[in-house]
N, C-alpha and C. Protein backbone atom coordinates (compact mmCIF):
# COMPACT_ATOMS: atom_id res chain seq x y z
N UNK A 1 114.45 75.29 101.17
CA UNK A 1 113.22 74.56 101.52
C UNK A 1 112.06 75.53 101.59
N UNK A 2 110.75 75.31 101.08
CA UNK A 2 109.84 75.74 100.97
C UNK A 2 109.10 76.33 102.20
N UNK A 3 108.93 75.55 103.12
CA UNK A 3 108.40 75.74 104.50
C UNK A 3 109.53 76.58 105.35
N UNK A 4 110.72 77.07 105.19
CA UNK A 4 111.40 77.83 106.11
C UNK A 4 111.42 78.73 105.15
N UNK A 5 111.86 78.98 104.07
CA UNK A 5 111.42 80.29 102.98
C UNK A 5 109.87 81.25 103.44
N UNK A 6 109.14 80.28 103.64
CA UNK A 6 107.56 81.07 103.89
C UNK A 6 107.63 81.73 105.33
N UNK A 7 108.33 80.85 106.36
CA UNK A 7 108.98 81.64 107.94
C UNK A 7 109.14 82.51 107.50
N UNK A 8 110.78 82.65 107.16
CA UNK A 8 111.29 83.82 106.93
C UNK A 8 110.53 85.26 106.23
N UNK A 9 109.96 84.70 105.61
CA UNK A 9 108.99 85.82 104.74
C UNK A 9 107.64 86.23 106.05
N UNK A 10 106.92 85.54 106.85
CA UNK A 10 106.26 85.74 107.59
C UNK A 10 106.26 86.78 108.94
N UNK A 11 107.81 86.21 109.68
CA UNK A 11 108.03 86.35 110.84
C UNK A 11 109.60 87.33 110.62
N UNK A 12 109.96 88.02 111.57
CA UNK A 12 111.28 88.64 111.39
C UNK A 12 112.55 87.48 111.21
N UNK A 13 113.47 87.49 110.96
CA UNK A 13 113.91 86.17 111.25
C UNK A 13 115.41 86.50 111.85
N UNK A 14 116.05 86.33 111.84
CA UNK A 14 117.87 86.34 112.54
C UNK A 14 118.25 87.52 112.21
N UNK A 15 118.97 88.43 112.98
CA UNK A 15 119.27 89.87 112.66
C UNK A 15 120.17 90.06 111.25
N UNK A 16 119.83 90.39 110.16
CA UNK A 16 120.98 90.58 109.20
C UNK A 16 122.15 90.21 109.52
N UNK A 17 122.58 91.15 110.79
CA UNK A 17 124.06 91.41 110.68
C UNK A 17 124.48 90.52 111.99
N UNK A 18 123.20 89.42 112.10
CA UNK A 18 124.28 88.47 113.18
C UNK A 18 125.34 87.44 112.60
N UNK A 19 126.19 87.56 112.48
CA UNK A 19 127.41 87.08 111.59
C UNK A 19 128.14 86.10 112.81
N UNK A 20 127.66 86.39 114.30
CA UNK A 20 128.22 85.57 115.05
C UNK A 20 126.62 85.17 116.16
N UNK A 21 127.47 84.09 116.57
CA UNK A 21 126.19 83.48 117.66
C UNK A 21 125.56 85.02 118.65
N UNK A 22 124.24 84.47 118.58
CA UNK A 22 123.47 86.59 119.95
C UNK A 22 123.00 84.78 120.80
N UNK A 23 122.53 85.50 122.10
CA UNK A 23 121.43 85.30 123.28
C UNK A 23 120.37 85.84 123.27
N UNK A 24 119.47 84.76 123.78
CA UNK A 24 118.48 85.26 124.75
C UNK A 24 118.48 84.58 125.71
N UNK A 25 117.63 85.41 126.93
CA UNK A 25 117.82 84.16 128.22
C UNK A 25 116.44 84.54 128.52
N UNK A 26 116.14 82.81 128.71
CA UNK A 26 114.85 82.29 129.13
C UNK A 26 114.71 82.08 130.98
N UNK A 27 113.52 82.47 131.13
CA UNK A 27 112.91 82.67 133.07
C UNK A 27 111.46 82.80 132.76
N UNK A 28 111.32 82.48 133.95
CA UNK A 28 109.73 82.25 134.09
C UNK A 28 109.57 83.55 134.99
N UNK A 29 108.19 83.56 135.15
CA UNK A 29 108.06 85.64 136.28
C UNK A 29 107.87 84.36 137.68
N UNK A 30 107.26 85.38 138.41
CA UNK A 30 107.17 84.80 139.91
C UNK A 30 105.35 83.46 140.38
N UNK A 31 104.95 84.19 139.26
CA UNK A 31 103.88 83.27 139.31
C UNK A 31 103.61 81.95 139.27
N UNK A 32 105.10 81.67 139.14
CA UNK A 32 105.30 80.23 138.59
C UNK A 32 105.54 79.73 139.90
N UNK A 33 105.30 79.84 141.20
CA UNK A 33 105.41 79.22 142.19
C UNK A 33 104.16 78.78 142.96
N UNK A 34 103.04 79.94 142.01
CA UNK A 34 101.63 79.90 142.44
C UNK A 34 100.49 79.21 141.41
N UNK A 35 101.37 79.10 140.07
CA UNK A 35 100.30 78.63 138.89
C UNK A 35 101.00 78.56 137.82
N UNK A 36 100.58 78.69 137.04
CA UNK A 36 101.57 78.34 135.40
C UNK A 36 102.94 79.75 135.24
N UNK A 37 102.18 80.70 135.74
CA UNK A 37 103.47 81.83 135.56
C UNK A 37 103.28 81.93 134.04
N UNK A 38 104.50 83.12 133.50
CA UNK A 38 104.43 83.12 132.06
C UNK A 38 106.29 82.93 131.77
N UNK A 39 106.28 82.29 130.94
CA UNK A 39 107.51 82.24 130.04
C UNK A 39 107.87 83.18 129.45
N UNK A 40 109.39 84.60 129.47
CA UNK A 40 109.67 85.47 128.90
C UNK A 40 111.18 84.99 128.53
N UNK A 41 111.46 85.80 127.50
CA UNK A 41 112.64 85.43 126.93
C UNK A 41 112.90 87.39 126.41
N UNK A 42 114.24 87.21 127.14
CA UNK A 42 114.68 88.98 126.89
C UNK A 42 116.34 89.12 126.53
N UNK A 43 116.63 89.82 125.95
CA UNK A 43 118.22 90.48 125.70
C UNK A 43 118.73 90.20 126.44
N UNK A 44 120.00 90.47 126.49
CA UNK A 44 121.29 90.67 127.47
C UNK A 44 121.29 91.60 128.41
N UNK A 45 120.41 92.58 128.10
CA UNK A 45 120.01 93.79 129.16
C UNK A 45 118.58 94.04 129.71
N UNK A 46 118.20 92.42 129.90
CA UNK A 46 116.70 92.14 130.34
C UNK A 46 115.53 93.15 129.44
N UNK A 47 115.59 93.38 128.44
CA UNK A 47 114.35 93.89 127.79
C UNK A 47 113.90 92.47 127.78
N UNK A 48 112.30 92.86 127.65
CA UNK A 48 111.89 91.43 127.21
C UNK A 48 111.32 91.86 125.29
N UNK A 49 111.87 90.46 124.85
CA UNK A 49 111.40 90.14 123.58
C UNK A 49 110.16 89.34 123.28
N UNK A 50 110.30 87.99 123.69
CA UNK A 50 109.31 87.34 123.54
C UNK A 50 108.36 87.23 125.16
N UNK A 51 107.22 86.84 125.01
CA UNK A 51 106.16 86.14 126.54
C UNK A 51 105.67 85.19 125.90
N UNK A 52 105.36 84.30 126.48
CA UNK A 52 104.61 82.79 126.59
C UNK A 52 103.45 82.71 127.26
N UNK A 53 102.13 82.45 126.68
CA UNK A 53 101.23 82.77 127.49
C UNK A 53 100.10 81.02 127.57
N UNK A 54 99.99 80.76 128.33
CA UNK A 54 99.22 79.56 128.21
C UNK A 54 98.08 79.34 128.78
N UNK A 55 97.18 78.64 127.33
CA UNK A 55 95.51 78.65 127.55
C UNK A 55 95.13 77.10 127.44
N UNK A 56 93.88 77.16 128.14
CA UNK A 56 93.46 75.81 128.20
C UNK A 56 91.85 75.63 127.08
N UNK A 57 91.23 74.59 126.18
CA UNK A 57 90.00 74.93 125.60
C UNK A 57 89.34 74.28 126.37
N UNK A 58 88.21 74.83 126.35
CA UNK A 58 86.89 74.16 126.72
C UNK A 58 86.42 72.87 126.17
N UNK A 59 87.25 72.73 125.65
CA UNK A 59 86.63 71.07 124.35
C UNK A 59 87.19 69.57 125.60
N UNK A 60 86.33 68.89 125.30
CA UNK A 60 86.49 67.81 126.17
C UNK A 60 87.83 66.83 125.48
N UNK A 61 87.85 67.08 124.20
CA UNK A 61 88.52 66.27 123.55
C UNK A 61 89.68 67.14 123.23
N UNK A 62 90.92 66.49 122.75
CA UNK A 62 92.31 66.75 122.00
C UNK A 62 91.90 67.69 120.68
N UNK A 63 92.56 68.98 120.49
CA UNK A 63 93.08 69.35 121.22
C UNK A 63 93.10 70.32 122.22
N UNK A 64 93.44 70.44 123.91
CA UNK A 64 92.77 70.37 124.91
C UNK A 64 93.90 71.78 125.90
N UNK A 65 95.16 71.82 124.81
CA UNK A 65 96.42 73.02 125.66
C UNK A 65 96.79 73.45 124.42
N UNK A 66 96.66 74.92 124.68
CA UNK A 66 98.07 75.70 123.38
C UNK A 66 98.69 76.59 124.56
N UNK A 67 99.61 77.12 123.65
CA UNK A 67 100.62 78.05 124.20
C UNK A 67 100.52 79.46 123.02
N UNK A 68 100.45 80.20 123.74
CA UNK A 68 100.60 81.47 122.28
C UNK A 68 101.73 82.06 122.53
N UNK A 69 102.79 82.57 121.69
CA UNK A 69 104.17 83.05 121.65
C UNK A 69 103.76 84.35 121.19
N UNK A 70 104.02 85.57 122.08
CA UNK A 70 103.51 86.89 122.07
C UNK A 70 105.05 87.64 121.74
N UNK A 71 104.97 88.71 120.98
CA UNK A 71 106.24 89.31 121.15
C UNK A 71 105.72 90.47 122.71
N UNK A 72 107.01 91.57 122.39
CA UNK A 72 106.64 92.17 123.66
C UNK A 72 105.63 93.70 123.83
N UNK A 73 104.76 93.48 122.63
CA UNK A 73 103.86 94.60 122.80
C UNK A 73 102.55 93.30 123.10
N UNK A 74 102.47 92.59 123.09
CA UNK A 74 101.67 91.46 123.55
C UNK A 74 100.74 90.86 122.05
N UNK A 75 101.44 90.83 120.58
CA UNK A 75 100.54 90.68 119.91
C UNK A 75 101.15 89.10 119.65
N UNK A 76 100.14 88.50 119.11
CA UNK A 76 100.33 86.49 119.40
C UNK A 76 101.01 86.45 117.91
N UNK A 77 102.36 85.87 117.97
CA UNK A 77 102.97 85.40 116.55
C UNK A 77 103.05 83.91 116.31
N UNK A 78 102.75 82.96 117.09
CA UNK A 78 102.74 81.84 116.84
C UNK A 78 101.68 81.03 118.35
N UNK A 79 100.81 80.19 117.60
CA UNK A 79 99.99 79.78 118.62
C UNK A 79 100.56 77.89 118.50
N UNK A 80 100.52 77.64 119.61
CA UNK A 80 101.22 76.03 119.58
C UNK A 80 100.42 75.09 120.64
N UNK A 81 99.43 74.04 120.14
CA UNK A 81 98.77 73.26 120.05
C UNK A 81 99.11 71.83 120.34
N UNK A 82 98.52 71.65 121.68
CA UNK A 82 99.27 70.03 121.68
C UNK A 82 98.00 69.11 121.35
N UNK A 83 98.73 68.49 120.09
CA UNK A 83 97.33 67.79 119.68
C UNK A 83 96.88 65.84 120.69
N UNK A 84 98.70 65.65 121.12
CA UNK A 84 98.26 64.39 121.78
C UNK A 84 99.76 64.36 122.77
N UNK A 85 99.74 64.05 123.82
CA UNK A 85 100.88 63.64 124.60
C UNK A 85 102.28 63.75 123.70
N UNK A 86 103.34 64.73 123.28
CA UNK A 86 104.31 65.29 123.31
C UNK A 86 104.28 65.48 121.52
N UNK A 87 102.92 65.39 121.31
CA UNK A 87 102.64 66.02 119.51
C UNK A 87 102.38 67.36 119.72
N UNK A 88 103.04 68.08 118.83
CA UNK A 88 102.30 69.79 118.73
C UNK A 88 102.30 70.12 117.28
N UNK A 89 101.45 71.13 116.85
CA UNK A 89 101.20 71.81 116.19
C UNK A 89 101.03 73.80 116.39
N UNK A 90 102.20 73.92 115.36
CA UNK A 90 102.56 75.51 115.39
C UNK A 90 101.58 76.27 114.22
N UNK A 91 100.79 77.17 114.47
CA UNK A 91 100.00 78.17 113.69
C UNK A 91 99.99 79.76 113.75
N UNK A 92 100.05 79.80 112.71
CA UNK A 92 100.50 81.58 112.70
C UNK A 92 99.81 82.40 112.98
N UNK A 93 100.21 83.40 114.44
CA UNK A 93 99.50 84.15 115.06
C UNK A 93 98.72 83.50 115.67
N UNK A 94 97.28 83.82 116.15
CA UNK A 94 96.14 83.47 116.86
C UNK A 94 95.41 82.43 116.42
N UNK A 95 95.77 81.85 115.20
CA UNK A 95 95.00 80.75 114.33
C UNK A 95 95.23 79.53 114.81
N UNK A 96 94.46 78.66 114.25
CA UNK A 96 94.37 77.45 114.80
C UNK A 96 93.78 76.57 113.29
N UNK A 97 93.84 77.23 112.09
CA UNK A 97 93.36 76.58 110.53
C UNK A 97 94.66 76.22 109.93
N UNK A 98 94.03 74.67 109.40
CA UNK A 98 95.26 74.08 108.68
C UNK A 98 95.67 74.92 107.29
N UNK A 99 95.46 76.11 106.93
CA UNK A 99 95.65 77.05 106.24
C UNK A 99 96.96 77.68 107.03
N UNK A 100 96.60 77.79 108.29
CA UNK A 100 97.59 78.83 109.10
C UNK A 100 98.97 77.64 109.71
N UNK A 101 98.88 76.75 108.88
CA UNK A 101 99.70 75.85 110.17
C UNK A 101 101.29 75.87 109.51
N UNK A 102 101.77 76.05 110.63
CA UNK A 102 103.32 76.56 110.36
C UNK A 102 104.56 75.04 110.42
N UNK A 103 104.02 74.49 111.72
CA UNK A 103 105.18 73.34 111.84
C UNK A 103 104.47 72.09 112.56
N UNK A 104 104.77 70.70 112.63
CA UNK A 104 104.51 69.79 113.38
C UNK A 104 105.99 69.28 114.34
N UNK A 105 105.38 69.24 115.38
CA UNK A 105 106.25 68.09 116.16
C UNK A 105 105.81 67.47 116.78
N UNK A 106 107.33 66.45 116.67
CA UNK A 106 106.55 64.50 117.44
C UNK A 106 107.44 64.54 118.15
N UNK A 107 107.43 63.75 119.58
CA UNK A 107 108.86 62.89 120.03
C UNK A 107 108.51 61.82 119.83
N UNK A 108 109.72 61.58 119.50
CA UNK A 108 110.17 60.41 119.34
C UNK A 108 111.17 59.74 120.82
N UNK A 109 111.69 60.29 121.26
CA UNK A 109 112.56 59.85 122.51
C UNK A 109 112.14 60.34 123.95
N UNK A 110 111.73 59.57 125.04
CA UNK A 110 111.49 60.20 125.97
C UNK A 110 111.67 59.55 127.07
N UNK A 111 112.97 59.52 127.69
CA UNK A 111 113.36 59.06 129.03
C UNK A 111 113.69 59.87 129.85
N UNK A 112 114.22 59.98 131.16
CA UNK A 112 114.56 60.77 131.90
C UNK A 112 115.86 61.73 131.70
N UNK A 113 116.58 61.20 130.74
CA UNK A 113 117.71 62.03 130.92
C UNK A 113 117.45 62.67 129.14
N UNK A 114 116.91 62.38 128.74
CA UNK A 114 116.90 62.78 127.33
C UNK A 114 115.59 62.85 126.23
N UNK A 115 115.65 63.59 125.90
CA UNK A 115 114.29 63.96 125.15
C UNK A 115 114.16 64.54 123.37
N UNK A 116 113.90 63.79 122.81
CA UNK A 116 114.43 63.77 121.39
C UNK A 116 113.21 64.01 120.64
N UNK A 117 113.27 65.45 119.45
CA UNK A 117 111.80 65.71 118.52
C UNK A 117 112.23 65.66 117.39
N UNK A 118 111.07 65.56 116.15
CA UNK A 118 111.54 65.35 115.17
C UNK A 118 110.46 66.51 114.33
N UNK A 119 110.75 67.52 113.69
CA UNK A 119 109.98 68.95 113.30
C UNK A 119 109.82 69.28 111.71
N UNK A 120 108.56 68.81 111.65
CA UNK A 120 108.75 68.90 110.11
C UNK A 120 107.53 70.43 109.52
N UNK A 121 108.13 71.39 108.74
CA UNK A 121 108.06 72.90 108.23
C UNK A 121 106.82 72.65 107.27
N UNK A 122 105.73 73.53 107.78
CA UNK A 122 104.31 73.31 106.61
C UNK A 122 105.24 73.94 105.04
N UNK A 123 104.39 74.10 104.03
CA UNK A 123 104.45 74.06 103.11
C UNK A 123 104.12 73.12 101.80
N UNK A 124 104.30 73.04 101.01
CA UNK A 124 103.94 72.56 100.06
C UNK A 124 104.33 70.74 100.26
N UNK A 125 105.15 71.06 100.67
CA UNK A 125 105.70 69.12 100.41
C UNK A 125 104.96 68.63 102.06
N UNK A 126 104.35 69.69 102.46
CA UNK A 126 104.19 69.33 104.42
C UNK A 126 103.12 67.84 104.30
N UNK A 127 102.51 67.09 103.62
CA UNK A 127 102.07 65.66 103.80
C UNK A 127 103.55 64.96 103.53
N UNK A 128 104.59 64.97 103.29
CA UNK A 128 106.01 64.25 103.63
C UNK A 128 106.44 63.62 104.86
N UNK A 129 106.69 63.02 105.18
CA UNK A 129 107.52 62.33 106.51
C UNK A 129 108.76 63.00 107.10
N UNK A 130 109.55 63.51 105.98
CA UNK A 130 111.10 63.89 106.22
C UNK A 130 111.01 64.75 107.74
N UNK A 131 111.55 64.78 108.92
CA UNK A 131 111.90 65.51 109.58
C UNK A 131 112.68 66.91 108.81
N UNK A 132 112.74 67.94 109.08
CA UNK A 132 113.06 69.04 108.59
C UNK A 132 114.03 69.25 109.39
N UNK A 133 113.70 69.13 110.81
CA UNK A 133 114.71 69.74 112.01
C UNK A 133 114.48 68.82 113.10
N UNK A 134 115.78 68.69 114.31
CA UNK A 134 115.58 67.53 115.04
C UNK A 134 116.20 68.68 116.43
N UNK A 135 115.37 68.07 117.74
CA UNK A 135 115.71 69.07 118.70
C UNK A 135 116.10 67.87 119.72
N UNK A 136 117.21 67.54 120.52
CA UNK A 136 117.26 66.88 121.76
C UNK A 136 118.07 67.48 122.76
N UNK A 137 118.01 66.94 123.68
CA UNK A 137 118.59 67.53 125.00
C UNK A 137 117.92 66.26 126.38
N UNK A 138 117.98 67.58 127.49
CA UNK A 138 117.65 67.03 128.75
C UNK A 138 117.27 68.02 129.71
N UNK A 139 115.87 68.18 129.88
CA UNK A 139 115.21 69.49 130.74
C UNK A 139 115.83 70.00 131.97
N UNK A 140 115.95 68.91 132.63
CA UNK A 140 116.88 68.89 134.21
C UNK A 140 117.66 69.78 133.63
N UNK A 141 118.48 69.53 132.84
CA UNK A 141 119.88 70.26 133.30
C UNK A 141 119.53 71.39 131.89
N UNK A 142 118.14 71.38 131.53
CA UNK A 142 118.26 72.97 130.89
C UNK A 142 119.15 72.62 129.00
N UNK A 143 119.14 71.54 128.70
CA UNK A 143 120.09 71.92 127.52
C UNK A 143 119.61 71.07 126.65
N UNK A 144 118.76 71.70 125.48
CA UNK A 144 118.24 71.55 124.23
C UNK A 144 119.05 72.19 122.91
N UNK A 145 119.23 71.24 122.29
CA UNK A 145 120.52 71.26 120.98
C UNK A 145 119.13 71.52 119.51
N UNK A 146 118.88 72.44 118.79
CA UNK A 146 118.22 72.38 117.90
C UNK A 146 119.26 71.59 116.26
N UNK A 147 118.51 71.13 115.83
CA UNK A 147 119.95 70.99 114.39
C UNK A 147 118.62 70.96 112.96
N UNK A 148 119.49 71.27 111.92
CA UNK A 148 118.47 71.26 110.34
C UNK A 148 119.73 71.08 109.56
N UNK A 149 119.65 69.71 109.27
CA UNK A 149 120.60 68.44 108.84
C UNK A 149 121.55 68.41 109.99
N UNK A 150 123.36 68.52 109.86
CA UNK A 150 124.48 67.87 110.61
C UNK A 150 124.80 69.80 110.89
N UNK A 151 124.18 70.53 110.85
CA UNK A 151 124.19 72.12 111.35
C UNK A 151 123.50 72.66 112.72
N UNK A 152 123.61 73.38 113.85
CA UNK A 152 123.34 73.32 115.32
C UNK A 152 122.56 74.60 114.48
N UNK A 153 121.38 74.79 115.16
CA UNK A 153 120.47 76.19 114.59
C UNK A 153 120.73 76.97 116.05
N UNK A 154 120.60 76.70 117.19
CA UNK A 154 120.18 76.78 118.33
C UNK A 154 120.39 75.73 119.23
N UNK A 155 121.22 76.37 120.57
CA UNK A 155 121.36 75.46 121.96
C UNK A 155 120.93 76.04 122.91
N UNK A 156 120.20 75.91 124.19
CA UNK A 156 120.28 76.19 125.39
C UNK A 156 121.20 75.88 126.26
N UNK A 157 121.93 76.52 127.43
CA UNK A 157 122.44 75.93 128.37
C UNK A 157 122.65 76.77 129.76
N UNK A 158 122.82 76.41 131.36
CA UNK A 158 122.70 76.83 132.52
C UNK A 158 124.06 77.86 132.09
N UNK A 159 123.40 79.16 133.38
CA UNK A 159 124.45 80.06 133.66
C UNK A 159 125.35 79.67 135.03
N UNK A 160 125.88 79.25 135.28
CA UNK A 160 126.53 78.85 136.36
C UNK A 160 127.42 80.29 137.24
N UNK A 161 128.04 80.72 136.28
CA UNK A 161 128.50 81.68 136.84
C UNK A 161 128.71 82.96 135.81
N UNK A 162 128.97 83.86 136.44
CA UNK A 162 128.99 85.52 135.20
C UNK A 162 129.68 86.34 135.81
N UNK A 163 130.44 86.97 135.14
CA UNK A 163 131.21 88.36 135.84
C UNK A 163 132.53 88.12 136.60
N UNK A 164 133.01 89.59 136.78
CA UNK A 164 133.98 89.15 137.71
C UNK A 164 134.48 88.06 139.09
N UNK A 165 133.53 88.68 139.91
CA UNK A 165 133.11 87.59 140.77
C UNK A 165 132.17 86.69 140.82
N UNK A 166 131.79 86.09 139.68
CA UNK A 166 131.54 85.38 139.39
C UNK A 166 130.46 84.31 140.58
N UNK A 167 129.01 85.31 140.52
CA UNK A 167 128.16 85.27 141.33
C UNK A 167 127.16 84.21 140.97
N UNK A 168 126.39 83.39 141.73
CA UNK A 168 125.45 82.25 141.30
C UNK A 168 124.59 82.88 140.17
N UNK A 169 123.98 81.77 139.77
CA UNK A 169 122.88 82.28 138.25
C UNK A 169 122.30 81.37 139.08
N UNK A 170 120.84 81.75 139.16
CA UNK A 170 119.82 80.60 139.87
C UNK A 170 119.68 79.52 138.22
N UNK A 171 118.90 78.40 139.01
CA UNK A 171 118.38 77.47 137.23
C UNK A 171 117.08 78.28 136.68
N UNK A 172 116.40 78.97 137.26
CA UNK A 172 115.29 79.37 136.74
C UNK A 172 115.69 80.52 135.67
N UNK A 173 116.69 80.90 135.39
CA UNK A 173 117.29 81.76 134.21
C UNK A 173 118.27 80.95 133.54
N UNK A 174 117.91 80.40 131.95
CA UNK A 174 119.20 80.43 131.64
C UNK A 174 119.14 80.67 129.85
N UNK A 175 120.22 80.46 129.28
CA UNK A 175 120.49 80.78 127.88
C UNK A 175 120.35 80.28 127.15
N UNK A 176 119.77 81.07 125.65
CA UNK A 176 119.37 80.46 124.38
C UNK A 176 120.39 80.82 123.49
N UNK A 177 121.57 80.24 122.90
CA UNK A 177 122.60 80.88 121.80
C UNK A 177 121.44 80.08 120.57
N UNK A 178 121.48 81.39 119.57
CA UNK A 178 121.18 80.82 118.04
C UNK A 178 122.19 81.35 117.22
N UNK A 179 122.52 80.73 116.53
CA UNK A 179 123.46 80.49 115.30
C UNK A 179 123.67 80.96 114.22
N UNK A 180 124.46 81.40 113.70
CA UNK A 180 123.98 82.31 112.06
C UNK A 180 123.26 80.98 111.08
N UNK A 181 122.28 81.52 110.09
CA UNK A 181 121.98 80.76 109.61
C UNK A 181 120.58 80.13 109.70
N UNK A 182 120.80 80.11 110.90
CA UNK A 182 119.13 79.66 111.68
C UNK A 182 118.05 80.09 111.05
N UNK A 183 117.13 79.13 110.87
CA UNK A 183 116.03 79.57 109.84
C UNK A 183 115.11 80.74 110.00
N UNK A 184 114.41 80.79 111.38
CA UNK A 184 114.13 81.97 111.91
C UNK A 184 113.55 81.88 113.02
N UNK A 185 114.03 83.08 113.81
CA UNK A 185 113.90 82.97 115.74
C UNK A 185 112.90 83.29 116.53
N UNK A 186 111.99 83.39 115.36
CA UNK A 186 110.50 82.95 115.84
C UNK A 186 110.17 81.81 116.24
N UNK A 187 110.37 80.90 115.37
CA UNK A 187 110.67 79.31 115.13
C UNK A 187 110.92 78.61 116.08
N UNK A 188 112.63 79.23 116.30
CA UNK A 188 113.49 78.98 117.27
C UNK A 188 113.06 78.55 118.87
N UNK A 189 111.99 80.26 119.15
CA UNK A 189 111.90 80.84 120.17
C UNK A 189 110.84 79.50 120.45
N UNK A 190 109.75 78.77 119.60
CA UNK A 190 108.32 78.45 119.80
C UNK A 190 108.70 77.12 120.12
N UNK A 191 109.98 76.52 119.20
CA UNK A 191 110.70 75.08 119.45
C UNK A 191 111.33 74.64 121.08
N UNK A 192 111.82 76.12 121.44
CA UNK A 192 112.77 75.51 122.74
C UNK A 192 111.20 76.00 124.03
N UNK A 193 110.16 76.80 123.66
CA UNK A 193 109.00 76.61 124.23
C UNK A 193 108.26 75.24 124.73
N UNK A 194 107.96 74.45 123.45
CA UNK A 194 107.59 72.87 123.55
C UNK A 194 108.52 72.47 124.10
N UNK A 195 109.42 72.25 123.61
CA UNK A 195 110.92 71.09 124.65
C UNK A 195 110.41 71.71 125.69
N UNK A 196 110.92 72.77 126.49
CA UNK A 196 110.43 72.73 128.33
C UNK A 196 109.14 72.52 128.97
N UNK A 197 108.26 72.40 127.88
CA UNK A 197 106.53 72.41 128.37
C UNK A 197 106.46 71.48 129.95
N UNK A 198 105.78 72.47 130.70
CA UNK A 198 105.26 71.92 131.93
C UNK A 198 107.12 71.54 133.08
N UNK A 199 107.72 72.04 132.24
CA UNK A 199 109.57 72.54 133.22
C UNK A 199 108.77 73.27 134.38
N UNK A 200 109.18 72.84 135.63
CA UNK A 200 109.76 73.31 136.46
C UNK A 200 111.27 74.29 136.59
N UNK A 201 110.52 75.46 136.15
CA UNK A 201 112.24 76.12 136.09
C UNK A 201 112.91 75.94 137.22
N UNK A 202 112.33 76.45 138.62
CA UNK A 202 113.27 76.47 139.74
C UNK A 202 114.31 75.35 140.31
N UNK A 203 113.47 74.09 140.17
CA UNK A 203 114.34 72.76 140.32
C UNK A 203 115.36 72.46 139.62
């Protein structure tokens, strides 16, 4: 497909040699008890990889919230745009031109226990309808299923327990497995961003 070919070429995408499912685990910092906080996503040995940083415009009208997806020297790789109540729009880097625009998403499903998008990849065929990629889950309990056709790209899910003794994991930390194959974890990272928008991690 045209529109995940141009990702991949853009953004780093899945480690060569991940031949089996890697992590990241997603937490919010402490600010998030006082104001928006920022969204980080880091290794297995807490480096951080990605930050989440969120701005509001001055425009009276839609659209009115983005989110910018920073790696961890703080430079913006994907800026994400909510153009209307659970619509977004993904643009590359700091941009905001339908030149720069990377992905759309809609929901389509939205009840309490379940929350269903439908993600379709700019490029050449991008005036098409086809969903490209479909993301559902359920925020509460932390677990967003990414898929691109009847293939899982990416899941989230709670740490309950780790280690020998097998010590609590609070909810405000938990895990992103992506998949070999996965188109690219830039993508990935900006998709399971929107699904939690405005999460309460701690609850």
């Amino acid at each position: 497909m045209e529109g995940a070919e141009k990702l991949e070429d853009e953004y780093p995408p899945v480690p060569e040699n991940a031949e089996i499912p890697f992590d990241l685990f997603l937490s919010k910092n402490h600010k998030a008890f006082g104001g928006d906080g920022r969204l980080q996503f880091t290794d297995s040995s807490r480096n951080l990889i990605f930050e989440v940083e969120s701005r509001s415009t001055d425009s009276p009208s839609p659209p009115h919230r983005r989110k910018l997806l920073l790696d961890a020297a703080g430079t913006t790789l994907v800026t994400m745009v909510r153009v209307i109540k659970g619509s977004w729009k993904g643009f590359k880097g700091d941009s905001r031109e339908d030149k720069e625009l990377m992905f759309k998403v809609n929901r389509v499903l939205n009840t309490f226990m379940e929350k269903d998008f439908e993600i379709i990849l700019a490029g050449d065929n991008s005036e098409g309808t086809k969903a490209d990629i479909k993301m559902k889950g359920c925020p509460f309990m932390r677990s967003c299923t990414i898929y691109k056709g009847n293939s899982i790209m990416a899941e989230t899910s709670l740490m309950h327990t780790i280690g020998f003794r097998k010590h609590f994991i609070p909810r405000s930390r938990f895990r992103i497995t992506i998949f070999p194959g996965a188109v690219d974890l830039v993508l990935i990272v900006a998709l399971v961003v929107i699904f939690f928008d405005k999460r309460r991690f701690w609850v």
